[in-house]
PDB file of N, CA and C in Angstrom:
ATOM      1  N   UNK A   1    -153.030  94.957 -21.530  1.00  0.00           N
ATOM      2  CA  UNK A   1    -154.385  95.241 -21.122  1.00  0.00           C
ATOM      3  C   UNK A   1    -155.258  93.994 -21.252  1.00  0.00           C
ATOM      4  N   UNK A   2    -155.172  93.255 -22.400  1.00  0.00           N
ATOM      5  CA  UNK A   2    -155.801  91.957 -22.527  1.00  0.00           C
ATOM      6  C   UNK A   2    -155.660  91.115 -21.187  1.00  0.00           C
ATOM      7  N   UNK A   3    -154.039  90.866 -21.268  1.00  0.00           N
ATOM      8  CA  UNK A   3    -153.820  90.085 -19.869  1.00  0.00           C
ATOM      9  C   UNK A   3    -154.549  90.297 -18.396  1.00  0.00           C
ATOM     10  N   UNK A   4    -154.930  91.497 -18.736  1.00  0.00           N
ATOM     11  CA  UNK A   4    -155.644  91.942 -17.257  1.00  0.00           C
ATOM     12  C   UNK A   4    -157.165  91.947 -17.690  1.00  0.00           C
ATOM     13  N   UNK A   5    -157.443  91.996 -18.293  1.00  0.00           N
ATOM     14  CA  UNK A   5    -158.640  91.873 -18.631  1.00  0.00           C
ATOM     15  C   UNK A   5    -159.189  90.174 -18.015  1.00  0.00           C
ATOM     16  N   UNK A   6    -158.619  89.249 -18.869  1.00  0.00           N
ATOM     17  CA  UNK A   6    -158.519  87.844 -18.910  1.00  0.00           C
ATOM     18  C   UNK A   6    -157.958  87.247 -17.426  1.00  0.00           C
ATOM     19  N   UNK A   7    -157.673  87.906 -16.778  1.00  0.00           N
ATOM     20  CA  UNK A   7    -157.273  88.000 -15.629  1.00  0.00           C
ATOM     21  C   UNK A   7    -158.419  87.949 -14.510  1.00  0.00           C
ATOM     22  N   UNK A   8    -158.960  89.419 -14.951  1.00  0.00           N
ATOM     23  CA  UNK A   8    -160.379  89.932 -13.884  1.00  0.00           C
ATOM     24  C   UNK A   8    -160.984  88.722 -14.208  1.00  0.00           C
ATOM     25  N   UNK A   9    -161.440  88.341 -15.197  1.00  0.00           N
ATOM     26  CA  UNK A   9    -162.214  87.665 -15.965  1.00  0.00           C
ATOM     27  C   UNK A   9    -162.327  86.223 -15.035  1.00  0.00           C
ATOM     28  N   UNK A  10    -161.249  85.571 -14.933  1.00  0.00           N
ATOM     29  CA  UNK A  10    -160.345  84.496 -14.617  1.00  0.00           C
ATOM     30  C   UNK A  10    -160.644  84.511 -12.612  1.00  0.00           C
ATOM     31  N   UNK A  11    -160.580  85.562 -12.122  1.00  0.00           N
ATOM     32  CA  UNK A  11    -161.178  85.642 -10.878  1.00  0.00           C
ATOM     33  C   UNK A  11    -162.189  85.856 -10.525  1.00  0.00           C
ATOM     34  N   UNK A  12    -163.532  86.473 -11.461  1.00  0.00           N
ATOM     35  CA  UNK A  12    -164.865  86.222 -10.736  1.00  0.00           C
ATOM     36  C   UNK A  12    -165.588  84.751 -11.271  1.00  0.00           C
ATOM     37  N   UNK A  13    -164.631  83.884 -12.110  1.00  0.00           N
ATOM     38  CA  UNK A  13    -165.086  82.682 -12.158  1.00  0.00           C
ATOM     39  C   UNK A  13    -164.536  82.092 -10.850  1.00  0.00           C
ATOM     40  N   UNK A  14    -163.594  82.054 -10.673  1.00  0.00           N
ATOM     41  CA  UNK A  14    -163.277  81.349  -9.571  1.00  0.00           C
ATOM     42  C   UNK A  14    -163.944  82.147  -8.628  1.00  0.00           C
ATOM     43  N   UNK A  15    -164.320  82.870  -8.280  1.00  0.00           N
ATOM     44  CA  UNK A  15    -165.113  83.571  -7.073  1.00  0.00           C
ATOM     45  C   UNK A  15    -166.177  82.804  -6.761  1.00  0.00           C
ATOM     46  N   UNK A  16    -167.181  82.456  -7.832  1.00  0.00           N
ATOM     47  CA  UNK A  16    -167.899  81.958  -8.092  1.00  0.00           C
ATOM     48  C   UNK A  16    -168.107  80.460  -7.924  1.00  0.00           C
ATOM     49  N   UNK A  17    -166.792  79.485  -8.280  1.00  0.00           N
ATOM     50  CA  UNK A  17    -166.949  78.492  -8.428  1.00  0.00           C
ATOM     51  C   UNK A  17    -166.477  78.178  -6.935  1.00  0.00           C
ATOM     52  N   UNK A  18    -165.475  78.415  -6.557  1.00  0.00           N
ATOM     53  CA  UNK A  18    -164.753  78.348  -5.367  1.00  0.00           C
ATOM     54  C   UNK A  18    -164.829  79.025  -4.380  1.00  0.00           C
ATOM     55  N   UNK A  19    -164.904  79.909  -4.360  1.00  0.00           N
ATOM     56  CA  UNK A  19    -164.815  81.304  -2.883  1.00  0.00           C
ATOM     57  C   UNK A  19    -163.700  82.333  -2.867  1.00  0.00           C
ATOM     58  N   UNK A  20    -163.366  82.646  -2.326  1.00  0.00           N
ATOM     59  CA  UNK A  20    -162.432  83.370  -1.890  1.00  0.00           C
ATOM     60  C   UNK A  20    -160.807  82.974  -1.954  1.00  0.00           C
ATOM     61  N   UNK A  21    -160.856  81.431  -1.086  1.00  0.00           N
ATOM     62  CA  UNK A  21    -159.915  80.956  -0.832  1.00  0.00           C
ATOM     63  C   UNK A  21    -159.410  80.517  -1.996  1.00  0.00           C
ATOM     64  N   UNK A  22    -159.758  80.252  -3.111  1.00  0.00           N
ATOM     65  CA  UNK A  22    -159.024  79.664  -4.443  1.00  0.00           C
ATOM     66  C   UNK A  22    -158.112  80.834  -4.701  1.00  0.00           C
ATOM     67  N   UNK A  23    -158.707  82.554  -4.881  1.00  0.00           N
ATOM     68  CA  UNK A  23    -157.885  83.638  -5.663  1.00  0.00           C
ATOM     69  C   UNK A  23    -156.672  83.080  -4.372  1.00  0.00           C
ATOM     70  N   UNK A  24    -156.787  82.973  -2.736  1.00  0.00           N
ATOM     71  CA  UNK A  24    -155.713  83.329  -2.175  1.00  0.00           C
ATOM     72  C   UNK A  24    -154.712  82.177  -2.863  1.00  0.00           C
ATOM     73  N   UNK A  25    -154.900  81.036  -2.977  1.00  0.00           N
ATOM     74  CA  UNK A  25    -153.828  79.586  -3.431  1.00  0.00           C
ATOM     75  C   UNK A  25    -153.396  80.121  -4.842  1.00  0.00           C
ATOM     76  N   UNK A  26    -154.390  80.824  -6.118  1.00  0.00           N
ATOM     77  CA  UNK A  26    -153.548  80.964  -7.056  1.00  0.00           C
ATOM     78  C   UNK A  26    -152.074  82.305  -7.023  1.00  0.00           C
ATOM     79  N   UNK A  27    -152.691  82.866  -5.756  1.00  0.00           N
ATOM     80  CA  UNK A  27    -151.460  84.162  -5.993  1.00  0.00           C
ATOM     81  C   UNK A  27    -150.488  83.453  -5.203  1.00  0.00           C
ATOM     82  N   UNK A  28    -150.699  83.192  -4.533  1.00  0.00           N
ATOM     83  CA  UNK A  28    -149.354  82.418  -3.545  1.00  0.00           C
ATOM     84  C   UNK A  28    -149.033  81.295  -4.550  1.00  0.00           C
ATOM     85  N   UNK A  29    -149.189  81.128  -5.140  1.00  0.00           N
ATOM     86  CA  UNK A  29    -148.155  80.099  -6.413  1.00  0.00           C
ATOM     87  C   UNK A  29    -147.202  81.253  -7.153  1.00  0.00           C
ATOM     88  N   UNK A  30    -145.674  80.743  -6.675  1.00  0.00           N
ATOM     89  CA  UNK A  30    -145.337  81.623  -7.253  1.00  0.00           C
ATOM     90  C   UNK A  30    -143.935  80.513  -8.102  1.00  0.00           C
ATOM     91  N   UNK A  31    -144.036  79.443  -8.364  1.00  0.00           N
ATOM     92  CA  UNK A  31    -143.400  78.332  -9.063  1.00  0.00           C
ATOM     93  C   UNK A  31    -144.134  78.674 -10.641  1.00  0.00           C
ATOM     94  N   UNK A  32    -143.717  78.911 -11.899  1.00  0.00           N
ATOM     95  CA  UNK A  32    -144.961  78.554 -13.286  1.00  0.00           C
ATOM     96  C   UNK A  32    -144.840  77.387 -13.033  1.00  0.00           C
ATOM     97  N   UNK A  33    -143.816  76.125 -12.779  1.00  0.00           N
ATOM     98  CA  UNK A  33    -144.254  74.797 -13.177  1.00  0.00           C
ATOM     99  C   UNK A  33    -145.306  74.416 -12.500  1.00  0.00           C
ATOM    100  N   UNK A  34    -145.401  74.657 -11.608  1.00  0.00           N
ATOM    101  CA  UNK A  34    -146.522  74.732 -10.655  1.00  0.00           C
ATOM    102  C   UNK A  34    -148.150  75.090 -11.202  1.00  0.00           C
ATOM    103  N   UNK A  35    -148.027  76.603 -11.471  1.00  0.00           N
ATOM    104  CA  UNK A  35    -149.533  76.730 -12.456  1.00  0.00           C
ATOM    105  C   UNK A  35    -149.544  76.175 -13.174  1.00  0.00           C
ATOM    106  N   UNK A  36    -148.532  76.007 -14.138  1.00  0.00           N
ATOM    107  CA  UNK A  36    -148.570  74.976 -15.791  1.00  0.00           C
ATOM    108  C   UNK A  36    -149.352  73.948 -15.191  1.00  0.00           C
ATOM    109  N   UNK A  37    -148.781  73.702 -14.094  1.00  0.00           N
ATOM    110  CA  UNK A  37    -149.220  71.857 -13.724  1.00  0.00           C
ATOM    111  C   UNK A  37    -150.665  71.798 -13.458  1.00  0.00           C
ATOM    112  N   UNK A  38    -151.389  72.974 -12.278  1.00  0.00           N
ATOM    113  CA  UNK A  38    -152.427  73.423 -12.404  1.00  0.00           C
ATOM    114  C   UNK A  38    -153.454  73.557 -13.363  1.00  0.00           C
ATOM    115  N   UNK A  39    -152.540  74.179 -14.239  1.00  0.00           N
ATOM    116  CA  UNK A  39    -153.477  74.760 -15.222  1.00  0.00           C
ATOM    117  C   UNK A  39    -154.112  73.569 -16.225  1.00  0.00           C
ATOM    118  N   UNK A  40    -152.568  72.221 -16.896  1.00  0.00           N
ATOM    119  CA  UNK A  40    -153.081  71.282 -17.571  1.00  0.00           C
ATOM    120  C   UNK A  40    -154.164  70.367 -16.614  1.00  0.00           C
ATOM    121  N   UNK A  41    -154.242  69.812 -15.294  1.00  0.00           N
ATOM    122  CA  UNK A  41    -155.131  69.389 -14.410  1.00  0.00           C
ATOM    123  C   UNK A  41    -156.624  70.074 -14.915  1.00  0.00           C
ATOM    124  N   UNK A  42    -156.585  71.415 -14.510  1.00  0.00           N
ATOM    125  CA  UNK A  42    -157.777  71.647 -14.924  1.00  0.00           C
ATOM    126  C   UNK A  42    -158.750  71.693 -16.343  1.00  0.00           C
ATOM    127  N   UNK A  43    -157.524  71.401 -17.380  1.00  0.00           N
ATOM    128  CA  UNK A  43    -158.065  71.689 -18.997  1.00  0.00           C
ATOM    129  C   UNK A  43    -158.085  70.647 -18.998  1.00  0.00           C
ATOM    130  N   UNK A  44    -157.811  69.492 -18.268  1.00  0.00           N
ATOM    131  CA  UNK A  44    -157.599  67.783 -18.475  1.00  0.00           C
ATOM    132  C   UNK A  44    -159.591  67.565 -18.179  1.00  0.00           C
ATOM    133  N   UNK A  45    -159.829  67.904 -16.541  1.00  0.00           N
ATOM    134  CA  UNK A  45    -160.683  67.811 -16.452  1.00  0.00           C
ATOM    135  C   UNK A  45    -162.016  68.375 -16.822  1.00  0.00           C
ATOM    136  N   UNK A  46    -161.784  69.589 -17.756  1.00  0.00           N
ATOM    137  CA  UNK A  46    -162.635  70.016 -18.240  1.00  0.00           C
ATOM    138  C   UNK A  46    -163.045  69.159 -19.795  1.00  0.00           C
ATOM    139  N   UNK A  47    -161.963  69.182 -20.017  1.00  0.00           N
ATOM    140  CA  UNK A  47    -161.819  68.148 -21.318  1.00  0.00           C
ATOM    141  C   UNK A  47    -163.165  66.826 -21.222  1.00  0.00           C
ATOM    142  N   UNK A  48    -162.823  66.088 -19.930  1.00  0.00           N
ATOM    143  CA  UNK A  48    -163.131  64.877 -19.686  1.00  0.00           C
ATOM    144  C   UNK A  48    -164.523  65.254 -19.560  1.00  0.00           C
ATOM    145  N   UNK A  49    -165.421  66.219 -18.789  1.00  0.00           N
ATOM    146  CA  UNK A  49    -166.402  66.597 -17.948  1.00  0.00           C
ATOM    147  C   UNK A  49    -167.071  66.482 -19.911  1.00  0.00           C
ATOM    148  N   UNK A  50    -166.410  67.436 -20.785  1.00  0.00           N
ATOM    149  CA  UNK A  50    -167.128  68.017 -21.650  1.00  0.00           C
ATOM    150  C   UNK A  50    -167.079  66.953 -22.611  1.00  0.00           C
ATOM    151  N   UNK A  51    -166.694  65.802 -22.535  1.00  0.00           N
ATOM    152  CA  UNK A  51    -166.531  64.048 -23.502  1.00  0.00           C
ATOM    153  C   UNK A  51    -167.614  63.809 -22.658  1.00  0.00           C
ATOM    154  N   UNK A  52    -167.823  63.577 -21.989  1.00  0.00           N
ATOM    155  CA  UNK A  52    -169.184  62.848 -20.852  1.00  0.00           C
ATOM    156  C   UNK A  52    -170.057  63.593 -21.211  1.00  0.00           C
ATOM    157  N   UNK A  53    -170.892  64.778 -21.598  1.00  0.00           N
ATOM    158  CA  UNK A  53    -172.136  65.131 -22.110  1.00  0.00           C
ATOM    159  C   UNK A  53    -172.179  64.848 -23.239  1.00  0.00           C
TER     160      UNK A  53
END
């Protein structure tokens, strides 16, 4: 239930940040090395964004 929770959660940010078209690219990933790879990219750059303020 968590997982889905964190999930919903996880798509009206991207709704938000991106549109539509982001939920379609994360479901059509269907490789994990692929999201993994995704996923560190984006904690990389959040990382960096949040050293710069």
């Amino acid at each position: 239930m968590a997982a889905s929770i964190n999930f919903e959660g996880a798509e009206k940010i991207i709704k938000l940040l991106k549109g539509e078209m982001a939920i379609k690219e994360v479901a059509r990933i269907n490789d994990p090395a692929e999201l993994e790879a995704r996923q560190v990219d984006g904690a990389i750059r959040t990382d960096l964004v949040l050293s710069a303020e």
